[in-house]
C-alpha atoms as a PDB file:
ATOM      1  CA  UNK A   1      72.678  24.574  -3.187  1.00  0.00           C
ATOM      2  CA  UNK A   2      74.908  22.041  -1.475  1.00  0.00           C
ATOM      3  CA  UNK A   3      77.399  23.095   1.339  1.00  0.00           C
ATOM      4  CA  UNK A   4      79.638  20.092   0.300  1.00  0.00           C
ATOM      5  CA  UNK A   5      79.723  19.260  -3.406  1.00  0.00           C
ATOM      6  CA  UNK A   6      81.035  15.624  -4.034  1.00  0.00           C
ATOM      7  CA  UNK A   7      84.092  14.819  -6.362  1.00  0.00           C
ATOM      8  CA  UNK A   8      81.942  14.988  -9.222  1.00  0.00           C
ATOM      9  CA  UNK A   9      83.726  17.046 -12.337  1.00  0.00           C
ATOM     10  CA  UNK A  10      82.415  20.796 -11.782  1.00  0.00           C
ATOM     11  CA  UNK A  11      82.696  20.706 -15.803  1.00  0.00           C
ATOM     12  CA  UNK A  12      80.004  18.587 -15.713  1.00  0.00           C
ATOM     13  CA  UNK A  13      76.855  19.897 -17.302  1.00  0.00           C
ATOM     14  CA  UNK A  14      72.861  19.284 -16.627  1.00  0.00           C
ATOM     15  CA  UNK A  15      71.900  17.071 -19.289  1.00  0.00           C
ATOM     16  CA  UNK A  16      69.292  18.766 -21.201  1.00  0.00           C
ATOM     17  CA  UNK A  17      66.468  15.587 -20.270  1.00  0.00           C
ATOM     18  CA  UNK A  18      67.127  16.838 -16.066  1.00  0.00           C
ATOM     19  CA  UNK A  19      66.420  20.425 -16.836  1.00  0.00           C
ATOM     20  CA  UNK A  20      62.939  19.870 -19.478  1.00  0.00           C
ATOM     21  CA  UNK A  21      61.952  17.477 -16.810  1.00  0.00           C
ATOM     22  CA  UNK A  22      62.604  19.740 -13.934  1.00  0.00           C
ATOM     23  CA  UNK A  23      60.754  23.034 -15.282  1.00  0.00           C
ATOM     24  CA  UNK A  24      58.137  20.484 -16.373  1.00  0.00           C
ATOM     25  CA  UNK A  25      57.487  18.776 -12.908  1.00  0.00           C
ATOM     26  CA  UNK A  26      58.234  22.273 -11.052  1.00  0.00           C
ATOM     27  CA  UNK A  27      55.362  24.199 -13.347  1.00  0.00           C
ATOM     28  CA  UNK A  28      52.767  20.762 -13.073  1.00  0.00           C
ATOM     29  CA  UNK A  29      53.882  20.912  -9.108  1.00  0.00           C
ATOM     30  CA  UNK A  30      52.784  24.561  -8.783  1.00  0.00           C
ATOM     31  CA  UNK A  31      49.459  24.130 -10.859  1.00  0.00           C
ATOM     32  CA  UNK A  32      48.648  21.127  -8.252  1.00  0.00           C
ATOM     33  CA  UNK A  33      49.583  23.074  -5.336  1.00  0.00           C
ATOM     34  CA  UNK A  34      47.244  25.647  -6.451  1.00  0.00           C
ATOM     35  CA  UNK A  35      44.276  23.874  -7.342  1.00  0.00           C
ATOM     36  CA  UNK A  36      44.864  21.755  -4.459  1.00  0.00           C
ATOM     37  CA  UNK A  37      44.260  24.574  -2.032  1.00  0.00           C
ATOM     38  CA  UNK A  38      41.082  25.791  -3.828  1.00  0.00           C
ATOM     39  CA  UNK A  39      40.001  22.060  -3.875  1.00  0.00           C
ATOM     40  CA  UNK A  40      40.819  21.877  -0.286  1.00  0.00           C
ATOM     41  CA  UNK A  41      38.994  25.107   0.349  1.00  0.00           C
ATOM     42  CA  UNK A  42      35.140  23.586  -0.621  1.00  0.00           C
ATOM     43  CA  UNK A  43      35.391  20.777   1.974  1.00  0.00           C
ATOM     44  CA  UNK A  44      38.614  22.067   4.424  1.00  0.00           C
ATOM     45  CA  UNK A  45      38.035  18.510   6.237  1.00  0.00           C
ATOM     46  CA  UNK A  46      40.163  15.483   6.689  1.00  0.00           C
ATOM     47  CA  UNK A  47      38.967  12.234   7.787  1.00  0.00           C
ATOM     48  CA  UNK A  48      40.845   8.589   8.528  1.00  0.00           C
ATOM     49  CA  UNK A  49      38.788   5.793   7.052  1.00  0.00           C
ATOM     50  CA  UNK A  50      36.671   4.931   3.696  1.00  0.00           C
ATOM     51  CA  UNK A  51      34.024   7.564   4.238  1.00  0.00           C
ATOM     52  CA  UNK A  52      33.472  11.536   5.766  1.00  0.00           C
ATOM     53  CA  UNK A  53      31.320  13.922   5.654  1.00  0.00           C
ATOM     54  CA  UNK A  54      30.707  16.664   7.078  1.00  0.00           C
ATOM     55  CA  UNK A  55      27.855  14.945   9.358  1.00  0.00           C
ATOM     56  CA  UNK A  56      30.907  12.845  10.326  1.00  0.00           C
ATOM     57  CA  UNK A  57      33.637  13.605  13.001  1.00  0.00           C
ATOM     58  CA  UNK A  58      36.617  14.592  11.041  1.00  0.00           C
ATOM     59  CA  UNK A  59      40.218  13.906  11.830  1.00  0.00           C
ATOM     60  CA  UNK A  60      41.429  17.233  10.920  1.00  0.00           C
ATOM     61  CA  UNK A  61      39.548  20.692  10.096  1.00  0.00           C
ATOM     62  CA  UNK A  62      41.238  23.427   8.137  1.00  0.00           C
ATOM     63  CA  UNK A  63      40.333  27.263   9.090  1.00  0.00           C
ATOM     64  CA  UNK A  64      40.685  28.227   4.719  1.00  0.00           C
ATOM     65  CA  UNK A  65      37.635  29.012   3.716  1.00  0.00           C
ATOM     66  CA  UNK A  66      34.076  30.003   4.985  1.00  0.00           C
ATOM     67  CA  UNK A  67      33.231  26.491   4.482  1.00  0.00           C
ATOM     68  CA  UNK A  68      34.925  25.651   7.787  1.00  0.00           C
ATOM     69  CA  UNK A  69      33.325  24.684  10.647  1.00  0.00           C
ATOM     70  CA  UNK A  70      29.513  25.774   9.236  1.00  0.00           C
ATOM     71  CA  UNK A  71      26.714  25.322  11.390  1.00  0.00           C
ATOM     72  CA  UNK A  72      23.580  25.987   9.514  1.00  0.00           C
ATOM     73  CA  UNK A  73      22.085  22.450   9.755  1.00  0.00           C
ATOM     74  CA  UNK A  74      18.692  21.668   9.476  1.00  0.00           C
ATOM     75  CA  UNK A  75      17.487  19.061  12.139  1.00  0.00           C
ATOM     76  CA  UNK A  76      19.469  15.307  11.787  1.00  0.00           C
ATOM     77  CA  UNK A  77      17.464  11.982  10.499  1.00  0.00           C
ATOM     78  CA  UNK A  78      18.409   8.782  11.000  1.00  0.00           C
ATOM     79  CA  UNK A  79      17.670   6.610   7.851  1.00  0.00           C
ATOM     80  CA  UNK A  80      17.409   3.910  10.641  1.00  0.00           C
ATOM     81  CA  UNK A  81      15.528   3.023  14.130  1.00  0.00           C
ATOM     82  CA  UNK A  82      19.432   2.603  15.581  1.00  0.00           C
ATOM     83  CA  UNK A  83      21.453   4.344  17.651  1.00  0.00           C
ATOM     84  CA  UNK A  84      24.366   4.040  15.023  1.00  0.00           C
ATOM     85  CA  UNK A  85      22.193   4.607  12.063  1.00  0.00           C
ATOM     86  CA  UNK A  86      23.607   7.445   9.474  1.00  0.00           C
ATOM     87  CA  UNK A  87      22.004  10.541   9.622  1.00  0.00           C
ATOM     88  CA  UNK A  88      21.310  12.778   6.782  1.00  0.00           C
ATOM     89  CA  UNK A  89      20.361  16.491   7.271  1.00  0.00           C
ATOM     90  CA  UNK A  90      19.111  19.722   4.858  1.00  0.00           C
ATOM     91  CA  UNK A  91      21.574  22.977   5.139  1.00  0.00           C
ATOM     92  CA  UNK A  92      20.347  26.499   4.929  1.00  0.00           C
ATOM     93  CA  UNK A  93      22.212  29.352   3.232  1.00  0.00           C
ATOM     94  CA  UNK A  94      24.129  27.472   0.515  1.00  0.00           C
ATOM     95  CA  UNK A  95      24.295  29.907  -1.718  1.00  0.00           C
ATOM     96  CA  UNK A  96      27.068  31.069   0.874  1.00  0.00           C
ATOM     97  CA  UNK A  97      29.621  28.413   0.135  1.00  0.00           C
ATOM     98  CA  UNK A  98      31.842  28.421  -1.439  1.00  0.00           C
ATOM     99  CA  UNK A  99      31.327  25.550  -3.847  1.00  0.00           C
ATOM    100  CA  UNK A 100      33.571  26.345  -7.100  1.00  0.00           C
ATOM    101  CA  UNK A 101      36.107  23.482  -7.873  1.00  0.00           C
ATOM    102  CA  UNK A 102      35.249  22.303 -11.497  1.00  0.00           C
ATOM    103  CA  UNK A 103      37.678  24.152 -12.764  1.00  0.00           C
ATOM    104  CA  UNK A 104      40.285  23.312 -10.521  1.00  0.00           C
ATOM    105  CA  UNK A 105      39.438  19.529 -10.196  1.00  0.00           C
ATOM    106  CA  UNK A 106      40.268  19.396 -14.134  1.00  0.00           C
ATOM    107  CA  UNK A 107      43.251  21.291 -14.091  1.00  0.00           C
ATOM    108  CA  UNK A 108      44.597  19.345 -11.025  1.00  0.00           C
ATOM    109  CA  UNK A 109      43.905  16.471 -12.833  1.00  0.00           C
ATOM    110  CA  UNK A 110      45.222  17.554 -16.091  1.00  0.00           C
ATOM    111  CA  UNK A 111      48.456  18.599 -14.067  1.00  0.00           C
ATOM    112  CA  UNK A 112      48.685  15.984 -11.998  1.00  0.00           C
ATOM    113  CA  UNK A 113      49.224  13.524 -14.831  1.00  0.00           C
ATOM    114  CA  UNK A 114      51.994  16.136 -16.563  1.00  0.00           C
ATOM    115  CA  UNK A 115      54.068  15.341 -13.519  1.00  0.00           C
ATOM    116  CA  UNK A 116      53.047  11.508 -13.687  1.00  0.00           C
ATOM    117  CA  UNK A 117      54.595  11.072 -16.951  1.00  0.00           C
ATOM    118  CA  UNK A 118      57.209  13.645 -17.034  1.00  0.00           C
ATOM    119  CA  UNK A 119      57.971  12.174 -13.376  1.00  0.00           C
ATOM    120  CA  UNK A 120      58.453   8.657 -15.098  1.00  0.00           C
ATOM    121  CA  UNK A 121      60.523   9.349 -17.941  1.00  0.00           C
ATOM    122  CA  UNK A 122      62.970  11.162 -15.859  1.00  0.00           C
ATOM    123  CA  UNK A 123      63.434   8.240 -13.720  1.00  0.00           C
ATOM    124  CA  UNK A 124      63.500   5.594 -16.703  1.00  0.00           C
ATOM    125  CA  UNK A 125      66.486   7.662 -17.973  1.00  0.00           C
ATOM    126  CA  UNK A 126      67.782   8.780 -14.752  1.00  0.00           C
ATOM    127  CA  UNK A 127      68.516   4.449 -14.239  1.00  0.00           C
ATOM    128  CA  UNK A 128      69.810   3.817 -17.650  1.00  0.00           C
ATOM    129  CA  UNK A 129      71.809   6.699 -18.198  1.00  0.00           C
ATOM    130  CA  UNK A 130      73.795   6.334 -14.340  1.00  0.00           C
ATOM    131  CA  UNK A 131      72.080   9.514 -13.473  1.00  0.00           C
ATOM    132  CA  UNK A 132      70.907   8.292 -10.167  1.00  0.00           C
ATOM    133  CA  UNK A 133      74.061   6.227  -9.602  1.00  0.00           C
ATOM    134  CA  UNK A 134      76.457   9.058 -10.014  1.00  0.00           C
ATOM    135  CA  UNK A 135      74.885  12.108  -8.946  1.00  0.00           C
ATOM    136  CA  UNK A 136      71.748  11.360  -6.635  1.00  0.00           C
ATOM    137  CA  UNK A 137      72.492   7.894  -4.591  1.00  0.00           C
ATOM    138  CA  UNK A 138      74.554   8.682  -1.637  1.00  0.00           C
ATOM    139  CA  UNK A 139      78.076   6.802  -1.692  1.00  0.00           C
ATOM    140  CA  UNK A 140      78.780   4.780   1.615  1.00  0.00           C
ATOM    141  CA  UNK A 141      81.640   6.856   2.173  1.00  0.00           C
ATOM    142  CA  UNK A 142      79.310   9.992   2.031  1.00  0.00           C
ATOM    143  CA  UNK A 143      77.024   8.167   5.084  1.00  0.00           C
ATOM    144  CA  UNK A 144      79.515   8.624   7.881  1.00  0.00           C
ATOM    145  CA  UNK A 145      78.247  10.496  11.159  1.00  0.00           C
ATOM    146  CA  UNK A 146      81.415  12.847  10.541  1.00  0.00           C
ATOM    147  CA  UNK A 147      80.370  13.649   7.083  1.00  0.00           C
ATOM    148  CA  UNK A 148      76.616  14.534   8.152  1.00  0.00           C
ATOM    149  CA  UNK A 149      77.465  16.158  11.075  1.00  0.00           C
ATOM    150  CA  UNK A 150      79.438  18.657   8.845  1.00  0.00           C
ATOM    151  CA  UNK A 151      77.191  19.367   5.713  1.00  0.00           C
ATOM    152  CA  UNK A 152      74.373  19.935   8.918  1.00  0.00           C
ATOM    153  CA  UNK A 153      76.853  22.609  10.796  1.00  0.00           C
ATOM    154  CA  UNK A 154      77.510  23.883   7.450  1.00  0.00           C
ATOM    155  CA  UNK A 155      73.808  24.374   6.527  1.00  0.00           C
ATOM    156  CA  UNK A 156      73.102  25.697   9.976  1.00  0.00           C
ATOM    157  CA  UNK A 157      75.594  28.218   9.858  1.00  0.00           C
ATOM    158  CA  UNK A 158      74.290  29.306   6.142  1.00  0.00           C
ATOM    159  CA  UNK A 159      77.701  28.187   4.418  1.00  0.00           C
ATOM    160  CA  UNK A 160      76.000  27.495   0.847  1.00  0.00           C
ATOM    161  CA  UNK A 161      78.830  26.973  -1.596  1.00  0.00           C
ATOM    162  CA  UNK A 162      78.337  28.847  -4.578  1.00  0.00           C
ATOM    163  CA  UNK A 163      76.552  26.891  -7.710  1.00  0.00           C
ATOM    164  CA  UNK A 164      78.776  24.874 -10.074  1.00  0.00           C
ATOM    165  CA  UNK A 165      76.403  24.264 -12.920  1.00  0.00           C
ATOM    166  CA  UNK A 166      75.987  21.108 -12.993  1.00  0.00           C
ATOM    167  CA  UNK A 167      75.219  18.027 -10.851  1.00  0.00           C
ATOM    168  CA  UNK A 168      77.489  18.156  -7.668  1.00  0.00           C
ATOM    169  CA  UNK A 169      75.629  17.851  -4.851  1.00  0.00           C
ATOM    170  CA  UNK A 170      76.003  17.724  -0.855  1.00  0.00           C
ATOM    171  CA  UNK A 171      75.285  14.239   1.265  1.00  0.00           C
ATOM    172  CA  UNK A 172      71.887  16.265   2.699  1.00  0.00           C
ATOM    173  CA  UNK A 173      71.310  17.474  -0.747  1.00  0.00           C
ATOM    174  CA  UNK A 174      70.935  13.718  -1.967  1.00  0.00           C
ATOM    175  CA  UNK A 175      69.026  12.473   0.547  1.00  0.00           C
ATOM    176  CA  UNK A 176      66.827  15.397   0.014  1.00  0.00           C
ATOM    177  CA  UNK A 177      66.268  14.655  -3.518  1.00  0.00           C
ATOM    178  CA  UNK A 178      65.715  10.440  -2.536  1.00  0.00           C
ATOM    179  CA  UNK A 179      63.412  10.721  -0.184  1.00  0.00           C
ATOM    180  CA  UNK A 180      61.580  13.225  -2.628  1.00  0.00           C
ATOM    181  CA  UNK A 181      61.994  10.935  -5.751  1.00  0.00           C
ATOM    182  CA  UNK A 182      61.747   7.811  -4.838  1.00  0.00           C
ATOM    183  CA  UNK A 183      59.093   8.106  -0.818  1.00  0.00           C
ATOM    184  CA  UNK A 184      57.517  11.445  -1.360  1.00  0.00           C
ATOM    185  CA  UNK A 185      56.364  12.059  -5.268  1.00  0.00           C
ATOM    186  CA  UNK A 186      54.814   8.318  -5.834  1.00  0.00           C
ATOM    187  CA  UNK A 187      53.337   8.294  -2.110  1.00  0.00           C
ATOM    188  CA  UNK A 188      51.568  11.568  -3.466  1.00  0.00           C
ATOM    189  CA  UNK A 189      50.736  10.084  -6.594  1.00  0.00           C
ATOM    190  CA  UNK A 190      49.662   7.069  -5.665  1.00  0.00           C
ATOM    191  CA  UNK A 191      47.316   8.505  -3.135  1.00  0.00           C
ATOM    192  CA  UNK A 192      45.955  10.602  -5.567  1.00  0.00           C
ATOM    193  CA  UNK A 193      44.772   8.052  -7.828  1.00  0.00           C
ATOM    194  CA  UNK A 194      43.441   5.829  -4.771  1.00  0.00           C
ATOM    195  CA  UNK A 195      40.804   8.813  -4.437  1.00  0.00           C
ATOM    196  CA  UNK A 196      39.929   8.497  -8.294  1.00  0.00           C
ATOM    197  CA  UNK A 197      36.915   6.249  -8.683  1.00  0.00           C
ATOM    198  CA  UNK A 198      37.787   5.350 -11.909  1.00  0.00           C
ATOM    199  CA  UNK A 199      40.856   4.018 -11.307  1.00  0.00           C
ATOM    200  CA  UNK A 200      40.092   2.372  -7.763  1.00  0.00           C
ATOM    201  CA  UNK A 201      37.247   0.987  -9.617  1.00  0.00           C
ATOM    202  CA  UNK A 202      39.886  -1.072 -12.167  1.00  0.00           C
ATOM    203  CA  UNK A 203      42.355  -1.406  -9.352  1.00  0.00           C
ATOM    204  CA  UNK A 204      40.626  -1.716  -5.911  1.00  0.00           C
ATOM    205  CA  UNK A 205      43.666  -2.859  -4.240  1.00  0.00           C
ATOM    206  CA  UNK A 206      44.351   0.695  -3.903  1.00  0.00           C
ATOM    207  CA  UNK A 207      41.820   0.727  -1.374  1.00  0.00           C
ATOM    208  CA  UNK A 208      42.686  -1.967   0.457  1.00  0.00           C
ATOM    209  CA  UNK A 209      46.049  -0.658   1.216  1.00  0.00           C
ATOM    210  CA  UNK A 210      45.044   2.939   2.382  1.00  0.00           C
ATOM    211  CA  UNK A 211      42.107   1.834   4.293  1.00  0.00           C
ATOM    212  CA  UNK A 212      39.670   3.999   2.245  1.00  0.00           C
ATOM    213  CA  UNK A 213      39.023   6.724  -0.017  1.00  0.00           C
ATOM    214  CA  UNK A 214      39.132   9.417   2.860  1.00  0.00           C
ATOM    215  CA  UNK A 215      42.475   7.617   4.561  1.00  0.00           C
ATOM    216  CA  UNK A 216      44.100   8.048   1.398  1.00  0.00           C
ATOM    217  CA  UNK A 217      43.544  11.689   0.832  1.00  0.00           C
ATOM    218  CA  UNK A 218      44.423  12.621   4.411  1.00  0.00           C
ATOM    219  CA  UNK A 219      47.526  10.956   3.443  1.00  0.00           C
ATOM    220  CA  UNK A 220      47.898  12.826   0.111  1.00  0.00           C
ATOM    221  CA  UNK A 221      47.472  16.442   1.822  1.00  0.00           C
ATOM    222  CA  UNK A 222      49.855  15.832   4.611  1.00  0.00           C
ATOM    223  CA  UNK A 223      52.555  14.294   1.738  1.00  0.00           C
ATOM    224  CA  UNK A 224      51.640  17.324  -0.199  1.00  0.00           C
ATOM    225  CA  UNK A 225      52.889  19.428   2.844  1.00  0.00           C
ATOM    226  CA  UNK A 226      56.150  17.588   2.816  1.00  0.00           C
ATOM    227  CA  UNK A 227      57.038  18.123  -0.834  1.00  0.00           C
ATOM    228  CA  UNK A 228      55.662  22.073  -0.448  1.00  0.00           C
ATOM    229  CA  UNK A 229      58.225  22.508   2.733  1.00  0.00           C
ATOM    230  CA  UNK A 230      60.824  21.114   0.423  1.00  0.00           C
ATOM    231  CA  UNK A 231      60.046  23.560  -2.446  1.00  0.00           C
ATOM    232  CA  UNK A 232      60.456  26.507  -0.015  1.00  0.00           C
ATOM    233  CA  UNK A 233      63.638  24.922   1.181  1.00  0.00           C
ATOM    234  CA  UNK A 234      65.053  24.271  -2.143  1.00  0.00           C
ATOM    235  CA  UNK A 235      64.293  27.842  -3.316  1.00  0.00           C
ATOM    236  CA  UNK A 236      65.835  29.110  -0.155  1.00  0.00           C
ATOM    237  CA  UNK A 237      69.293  27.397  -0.833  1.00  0.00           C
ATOM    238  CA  UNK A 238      68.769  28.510  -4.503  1.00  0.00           C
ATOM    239  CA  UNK A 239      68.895  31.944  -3.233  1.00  0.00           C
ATOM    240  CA  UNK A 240      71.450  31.811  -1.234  1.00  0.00           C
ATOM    241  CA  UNK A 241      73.854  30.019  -3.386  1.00  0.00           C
ATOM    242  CA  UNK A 242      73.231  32.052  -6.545  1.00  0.00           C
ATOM    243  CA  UNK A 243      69.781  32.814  -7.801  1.00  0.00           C
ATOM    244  CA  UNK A 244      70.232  34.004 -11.162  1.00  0.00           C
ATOM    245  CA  UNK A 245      72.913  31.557 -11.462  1.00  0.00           C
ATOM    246  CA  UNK A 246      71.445  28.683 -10.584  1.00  0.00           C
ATOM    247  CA  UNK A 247      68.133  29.521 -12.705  1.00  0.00           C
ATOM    248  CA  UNK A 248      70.909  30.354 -15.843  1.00  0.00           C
ATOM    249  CA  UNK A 249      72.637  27.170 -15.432  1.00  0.00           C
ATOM    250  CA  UNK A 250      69.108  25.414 -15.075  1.00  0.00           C
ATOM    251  CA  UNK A 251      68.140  26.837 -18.488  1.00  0.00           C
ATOM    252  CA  UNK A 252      70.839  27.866 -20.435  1.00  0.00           C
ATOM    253  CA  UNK A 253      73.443  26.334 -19.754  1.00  0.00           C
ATOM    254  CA  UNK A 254      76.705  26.639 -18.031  1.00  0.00           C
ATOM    255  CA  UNK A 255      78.370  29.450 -19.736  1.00  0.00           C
ATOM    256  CA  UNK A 256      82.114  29.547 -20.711  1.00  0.00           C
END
């Protein structure tokens, strides 16, 4: 995937532990992506602060389902005699939305914490086995502007180098895969369980730092974007490095 390998041994191998994890996080990412569309498809609204509703101006409105944008309202009323009282209002026609995400609420959740604890071992081991320190954390020598400059022509001009079968990655490649470990995955996470009652309710700090239940899943869809562009991109360079290589040496094994 990487235009520049680093001086890593190409005889060096995936451990076993980096490729159950990553088939386990990559299958638990897909579920979530999935039932995180048809989740977003019943209310396709984002908001910025603790509460939104569709009643409520929203900070973002998705055109996914016929949910979007509905206008069969009955006539507002203000609980209060205020001009900034909330309003509550009947609908008519809801047998027309689409209102199905049981299912998919359980199996997000279920998947969700798949990648939570797969996601944790692999970084417990990727620490004390050097993982991170040898194949993901860029060296300073790697950080130069001439360096970057290079693996960025290289990647713009399509030069993949062709997969070695184990860890040797480019300087992009391992900022890639830091911002994603380490900013991207536990942002996401994180997020999600800030819009979990239960949990907020034994740790309302959560909360506090987002600003609200609704702040924190506008947050979550637009770091789930992120981490889907990255999947494209990563199966892009997987391609055009050496698909049925790269999946081989990702399950397999390096062959001799």
């Amino acid at each position: 995937m990487s235009s520049q390998p680093s001086s890593i041994s190409e005889n060096e191998k995936h451990q076993p532990w980096v490729k159950t994890s990553h088939w386990i996080i990559t299958i638990s990412f897909l579920l979530l992506v999935f039932t995180g569309i048809e989740i977003l498809m019943v209310h396709p609204r984002l908001y910025w602060g603790e509460v939104g509703n569709e009643l409520t101006p929203a900070f973002l409105e998705l055109p996914i389902s016929r949910n979007h944008n509905r206008s069969d309202w009955e006539a507002e009323v203000p609980f209060f005699d205020a001009e900034n009282s909330p309003v509550s209002a009947g609908r008519n026609g809801e047998e027309e939305m689409f209102n199905e995400n049981g299912w998919g609420r359980s199996l997000h959740f279920l998947s969700a914490w798949f990648l939570v604890v797969t996601g944790l071992v692999y970084v417990i081991l990727g620490l004390f086995t050097g993982h991170f320190q040898k194949h993901i954390w860029p060296r300073l020598r790697e950080l130069t502007p001439i360096q970057l400059f290079r693996d960025i022509r290289e990647h713009i001009k399509m030069k993949i180098a062709p997969p070695t079968g184990g860890p040797q990655y480019g300087i992009l490649q391992k900022i890639a895969y830091m911002s994603i470990i380490f900013i991207s995955l536990p942002m996401a996470i994180i997020t999600g369980f800030t819009m979990s009652p239960a949990i907020t309710a034994a740790f309302p700090f959560l909360l506090e730092i987002f600003g609200g239940y609704q702040t924190a899943r506008t947050i979550h869809f637009f770091t789930s974007i992120g981490l889907e562009i990255f999947l494209v991109m990563h199966i892009a360079m997987i391609i055009l490095s050496g698909f049925k290589q790269q999946v081989r040496y990702m399950t397999i094994g390096k062959q001799p």
